[in-house]
Protein backbone atom coordinates (compact mmCIF):
# COMPACT_ATOMS: atom_id res chain seq x y z
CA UNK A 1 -24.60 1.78 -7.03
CA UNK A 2 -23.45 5.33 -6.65
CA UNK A 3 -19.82 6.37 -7.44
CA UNK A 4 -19.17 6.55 -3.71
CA UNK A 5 -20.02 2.71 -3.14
CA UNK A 6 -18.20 1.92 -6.40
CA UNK A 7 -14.82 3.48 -4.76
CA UNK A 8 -15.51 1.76 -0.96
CA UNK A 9 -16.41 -0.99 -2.69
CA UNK A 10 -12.97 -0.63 -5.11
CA UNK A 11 -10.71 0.25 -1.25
CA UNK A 12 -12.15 -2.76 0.47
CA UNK A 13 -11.98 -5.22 -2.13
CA UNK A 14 -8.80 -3.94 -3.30
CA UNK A 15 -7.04 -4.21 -0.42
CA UNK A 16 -8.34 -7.65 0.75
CA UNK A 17 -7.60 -9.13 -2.46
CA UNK A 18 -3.66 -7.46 -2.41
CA UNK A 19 -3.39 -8.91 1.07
CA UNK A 20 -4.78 -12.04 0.01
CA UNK A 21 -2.99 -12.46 -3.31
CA UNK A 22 0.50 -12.51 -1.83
CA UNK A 23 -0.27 -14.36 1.10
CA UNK A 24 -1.43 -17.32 -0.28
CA UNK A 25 0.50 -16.97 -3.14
CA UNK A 26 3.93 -16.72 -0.86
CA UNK A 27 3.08 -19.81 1.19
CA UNK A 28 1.99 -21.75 -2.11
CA UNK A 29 5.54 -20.43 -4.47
CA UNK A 30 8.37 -23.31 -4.21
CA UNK A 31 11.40 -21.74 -2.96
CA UNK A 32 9.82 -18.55 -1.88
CA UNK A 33 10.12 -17.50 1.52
CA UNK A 34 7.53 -15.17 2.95
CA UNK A 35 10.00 -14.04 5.77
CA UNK A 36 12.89 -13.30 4.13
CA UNK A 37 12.36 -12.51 0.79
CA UNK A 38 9.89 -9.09 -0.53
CA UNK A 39 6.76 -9.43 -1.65
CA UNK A 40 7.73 -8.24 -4.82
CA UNK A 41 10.08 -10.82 -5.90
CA UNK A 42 6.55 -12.88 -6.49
CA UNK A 43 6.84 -11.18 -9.60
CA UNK A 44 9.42 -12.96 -10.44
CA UNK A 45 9.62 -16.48 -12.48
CA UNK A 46 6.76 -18.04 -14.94
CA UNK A 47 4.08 -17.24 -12.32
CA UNK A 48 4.84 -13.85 -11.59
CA UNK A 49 2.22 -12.59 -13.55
CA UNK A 50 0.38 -13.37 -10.29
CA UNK A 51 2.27 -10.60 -8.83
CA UNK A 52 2.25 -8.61 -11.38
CA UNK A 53 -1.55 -8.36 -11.80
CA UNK A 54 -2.11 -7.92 -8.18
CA UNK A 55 -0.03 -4.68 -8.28
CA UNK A 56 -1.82 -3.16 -11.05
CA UNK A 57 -5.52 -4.36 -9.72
CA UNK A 58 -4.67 -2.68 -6.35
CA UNK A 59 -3.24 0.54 -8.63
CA UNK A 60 -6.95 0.41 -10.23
CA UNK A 61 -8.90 -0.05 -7.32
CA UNK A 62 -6.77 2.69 -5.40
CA UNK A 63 -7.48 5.42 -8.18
CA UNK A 64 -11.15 4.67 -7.89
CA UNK A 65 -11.18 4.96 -4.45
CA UNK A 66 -9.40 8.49 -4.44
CA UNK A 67 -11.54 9.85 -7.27
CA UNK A 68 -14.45 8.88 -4.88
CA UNK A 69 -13.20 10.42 -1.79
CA UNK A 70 -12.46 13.29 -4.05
CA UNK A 71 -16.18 13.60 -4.49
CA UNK A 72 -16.79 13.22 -0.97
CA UNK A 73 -14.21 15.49 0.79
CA UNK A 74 -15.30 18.47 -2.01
CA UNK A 75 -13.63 20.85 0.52
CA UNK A 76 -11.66 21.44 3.38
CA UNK A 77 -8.39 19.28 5.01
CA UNK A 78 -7.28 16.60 2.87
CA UNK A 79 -9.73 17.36 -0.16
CA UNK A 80 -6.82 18.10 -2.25
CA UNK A 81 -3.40 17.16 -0.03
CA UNK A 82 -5.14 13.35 0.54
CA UNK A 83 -6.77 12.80 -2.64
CA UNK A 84 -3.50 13.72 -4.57
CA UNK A 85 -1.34 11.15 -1.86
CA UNK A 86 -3.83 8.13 -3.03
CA UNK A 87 -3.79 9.13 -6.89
CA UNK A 88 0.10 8.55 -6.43
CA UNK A 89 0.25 5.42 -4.82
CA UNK A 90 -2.30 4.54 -7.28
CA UNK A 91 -0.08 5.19 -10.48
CA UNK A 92 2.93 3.93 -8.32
CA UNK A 93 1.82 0.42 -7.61
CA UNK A 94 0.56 0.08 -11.49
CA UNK A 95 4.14 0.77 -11.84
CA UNK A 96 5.31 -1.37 -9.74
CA UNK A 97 3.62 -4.06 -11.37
CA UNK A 98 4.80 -2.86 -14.98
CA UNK A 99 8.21 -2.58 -14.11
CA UNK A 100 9.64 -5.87 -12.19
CA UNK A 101 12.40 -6.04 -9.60
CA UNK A 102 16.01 -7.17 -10.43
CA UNK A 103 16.55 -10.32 -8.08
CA UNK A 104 17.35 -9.76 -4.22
CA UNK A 105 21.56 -10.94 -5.04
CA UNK A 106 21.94 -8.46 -8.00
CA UNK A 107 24.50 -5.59 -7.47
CA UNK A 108 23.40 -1.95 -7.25
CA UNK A 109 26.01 -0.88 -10.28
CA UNK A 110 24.38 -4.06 -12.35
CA UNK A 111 20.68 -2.88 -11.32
CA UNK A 112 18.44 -2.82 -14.68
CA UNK A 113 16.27 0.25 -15.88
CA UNK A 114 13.57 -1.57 -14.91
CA UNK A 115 14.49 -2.57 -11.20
CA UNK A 116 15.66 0.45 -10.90
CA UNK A 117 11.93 2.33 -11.99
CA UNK A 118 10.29 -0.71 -9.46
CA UNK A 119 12.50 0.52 -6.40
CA UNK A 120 12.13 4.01 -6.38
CA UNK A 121 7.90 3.26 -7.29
CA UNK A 122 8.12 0.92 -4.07
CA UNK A 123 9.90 3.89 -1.94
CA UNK A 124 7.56 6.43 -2.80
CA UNK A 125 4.77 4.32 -1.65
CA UNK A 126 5.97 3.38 1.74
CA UNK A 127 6.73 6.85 2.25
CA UNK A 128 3.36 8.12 1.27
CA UNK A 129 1.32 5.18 3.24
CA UNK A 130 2.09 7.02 6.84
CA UNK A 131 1.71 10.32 5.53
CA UNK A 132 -1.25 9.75 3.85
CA UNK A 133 -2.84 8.27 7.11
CA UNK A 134 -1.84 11.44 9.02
CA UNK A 135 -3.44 13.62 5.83
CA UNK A 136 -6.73 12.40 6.56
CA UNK A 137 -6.28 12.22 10.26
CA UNK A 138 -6.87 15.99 10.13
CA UNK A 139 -9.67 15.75 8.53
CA UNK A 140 -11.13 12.79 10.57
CA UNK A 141 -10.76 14.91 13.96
CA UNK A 142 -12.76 18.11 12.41
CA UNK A 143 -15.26 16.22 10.56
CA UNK A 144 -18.43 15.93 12.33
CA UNK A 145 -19.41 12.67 9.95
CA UNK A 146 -16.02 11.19 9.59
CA UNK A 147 -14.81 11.60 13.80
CA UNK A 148 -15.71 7.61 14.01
CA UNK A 149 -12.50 7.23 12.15
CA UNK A 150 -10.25 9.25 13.93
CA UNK A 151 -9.24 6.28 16.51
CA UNK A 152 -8.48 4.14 14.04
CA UNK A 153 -6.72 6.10 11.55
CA UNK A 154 -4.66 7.67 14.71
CA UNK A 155 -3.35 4.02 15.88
CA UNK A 156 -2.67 3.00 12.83
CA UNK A 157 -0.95 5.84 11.59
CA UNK A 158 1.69 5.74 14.72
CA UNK A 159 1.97 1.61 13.83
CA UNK A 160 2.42 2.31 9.62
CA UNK A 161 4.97 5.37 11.05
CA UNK A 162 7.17 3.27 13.03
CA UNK A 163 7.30 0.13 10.76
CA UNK A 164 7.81 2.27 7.60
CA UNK A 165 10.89 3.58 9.80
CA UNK A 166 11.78 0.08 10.85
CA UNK A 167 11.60 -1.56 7.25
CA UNK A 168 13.29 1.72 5.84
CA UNK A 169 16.53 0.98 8.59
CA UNK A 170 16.48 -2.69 8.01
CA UNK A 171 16.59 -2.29 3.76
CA UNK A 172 19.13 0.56 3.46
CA UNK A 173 21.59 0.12 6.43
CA UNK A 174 24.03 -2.65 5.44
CA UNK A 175 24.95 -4.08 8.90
CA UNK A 176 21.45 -4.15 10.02
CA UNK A 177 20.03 -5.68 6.81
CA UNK A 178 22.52 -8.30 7.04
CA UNK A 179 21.46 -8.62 10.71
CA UNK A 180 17.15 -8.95 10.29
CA UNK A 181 18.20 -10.23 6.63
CA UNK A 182 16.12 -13.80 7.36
CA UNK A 183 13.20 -11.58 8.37
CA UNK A 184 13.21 -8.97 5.75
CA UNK A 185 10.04 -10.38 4.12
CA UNK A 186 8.45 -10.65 7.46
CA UNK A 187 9.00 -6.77 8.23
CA UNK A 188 8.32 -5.38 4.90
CA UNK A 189 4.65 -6.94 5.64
CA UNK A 190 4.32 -5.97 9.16
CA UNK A 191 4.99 -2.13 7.53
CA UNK A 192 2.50 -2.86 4.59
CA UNK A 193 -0.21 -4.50 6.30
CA UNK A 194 -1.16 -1.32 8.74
CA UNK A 195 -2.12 0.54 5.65
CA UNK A 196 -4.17 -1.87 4.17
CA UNK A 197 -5.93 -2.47 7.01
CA UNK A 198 -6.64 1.39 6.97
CA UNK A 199 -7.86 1.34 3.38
CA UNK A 200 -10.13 -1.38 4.17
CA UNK A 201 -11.31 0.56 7.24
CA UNK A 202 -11.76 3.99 5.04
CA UNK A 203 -13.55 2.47 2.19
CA UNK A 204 -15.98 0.53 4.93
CA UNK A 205 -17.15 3.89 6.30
CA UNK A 206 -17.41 5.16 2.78
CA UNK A 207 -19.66 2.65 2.13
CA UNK A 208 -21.95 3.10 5.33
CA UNK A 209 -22.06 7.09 4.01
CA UNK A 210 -22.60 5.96 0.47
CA UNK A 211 -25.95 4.27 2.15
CA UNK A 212 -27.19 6.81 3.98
CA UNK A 213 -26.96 9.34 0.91
């Protein structure tokens, strides 16, 4: 297998598996509530290593997957801007899986070190995920071989945009959080989900290029 397969191969698998891990692992948990509660507090408690190791796998498989399209896109939009945007959110969720939340009730002056390095790695990723769609969208629509992704990446980039926004409104406005707060798990997801879905998408075409070559 080529290094382009290996890195579709490392964005569809990595993804799934994310997806996968905290689904199953949310509806298994006692006393966790996939609605409410964020998807990291799985890391949490004596099995958070679950968690944990899902963050860090996904951190893996996401840098292999940008040093691929790196090799790919040698030139032109988003050979630099887009590779650099997945590199980060690759280093970002190893460190989100390093460094572990401080539970949902603890006070912002009582926040550890640690929480503290977890929230700011968990903003910078939902901030990057709808940029980084829009990145490669540029590319997609000039790209002769890659215009078969240029639907998809569009649609989902508008649905990542606007439930980034929503999730961003619903965490860090007090009267609204305490408003959606039973559903808090449910949104963070439906503004995570969009860009896995992409990932999985991008590394699929990846792989149908890495067979041609």
């Amino acid at each position: 297998m080529n290094q382009l397969g290996i890195a579709a191969w490392a964005a569809m698998v990595g993804s799934a598996i994310f997806v996968g891990v905290f689904t199953l692992e949310g509806s298994l948990r006692p006393g966790y509530d996939p609605l409410a509660m964020h998807i990291s507090a799985l890391s949490l408690g004596p099995r958070g290593w679950i968690q944990i190791a899902n963050f860090v796998v996904l951190g893996v498989l996401l840098a292999l997957f940008a040093r691929g399209v790196g090799t790919e896109f040698r030139t032109g939009k988003a050979s630099r801007g887009g590779v650099i945007l997945l590199a980060t959110m690759a280093v970002m969720f190893i460190v989100s899986g390093a460094f572990v939340m401080d539970p949902a009730a603890t006070p912002q002056s009582q926040a550890s070190i640690q929480g503290t390095i977890h929230a700011l790695a968990g903003g910078i990723i939902f901030l990057l995920m709808p940029i980084s769609i829009f990145v490669f969208l540029r590319r997609f629509r000039v790209d002769p071989k890659w215009q078969s992704m240029q639907s998809w990446t569009l649609v989902l980039g508008i649905i990542e945009a606007v439930a980034v926004f929503i999730f961003i409104v619903a965490s860090k406005a007090p009267q609204v959080q305490s408003a959606v707060s039973p559903w808090l798990g449910l949104i963070q997801r439906t503004a995570l989900v969009p860009f896995m879905f992409w990932l999985f998408m991008f590394g699929l075409e990846l792989h149908r290029r890495s067979k041609q070559g």
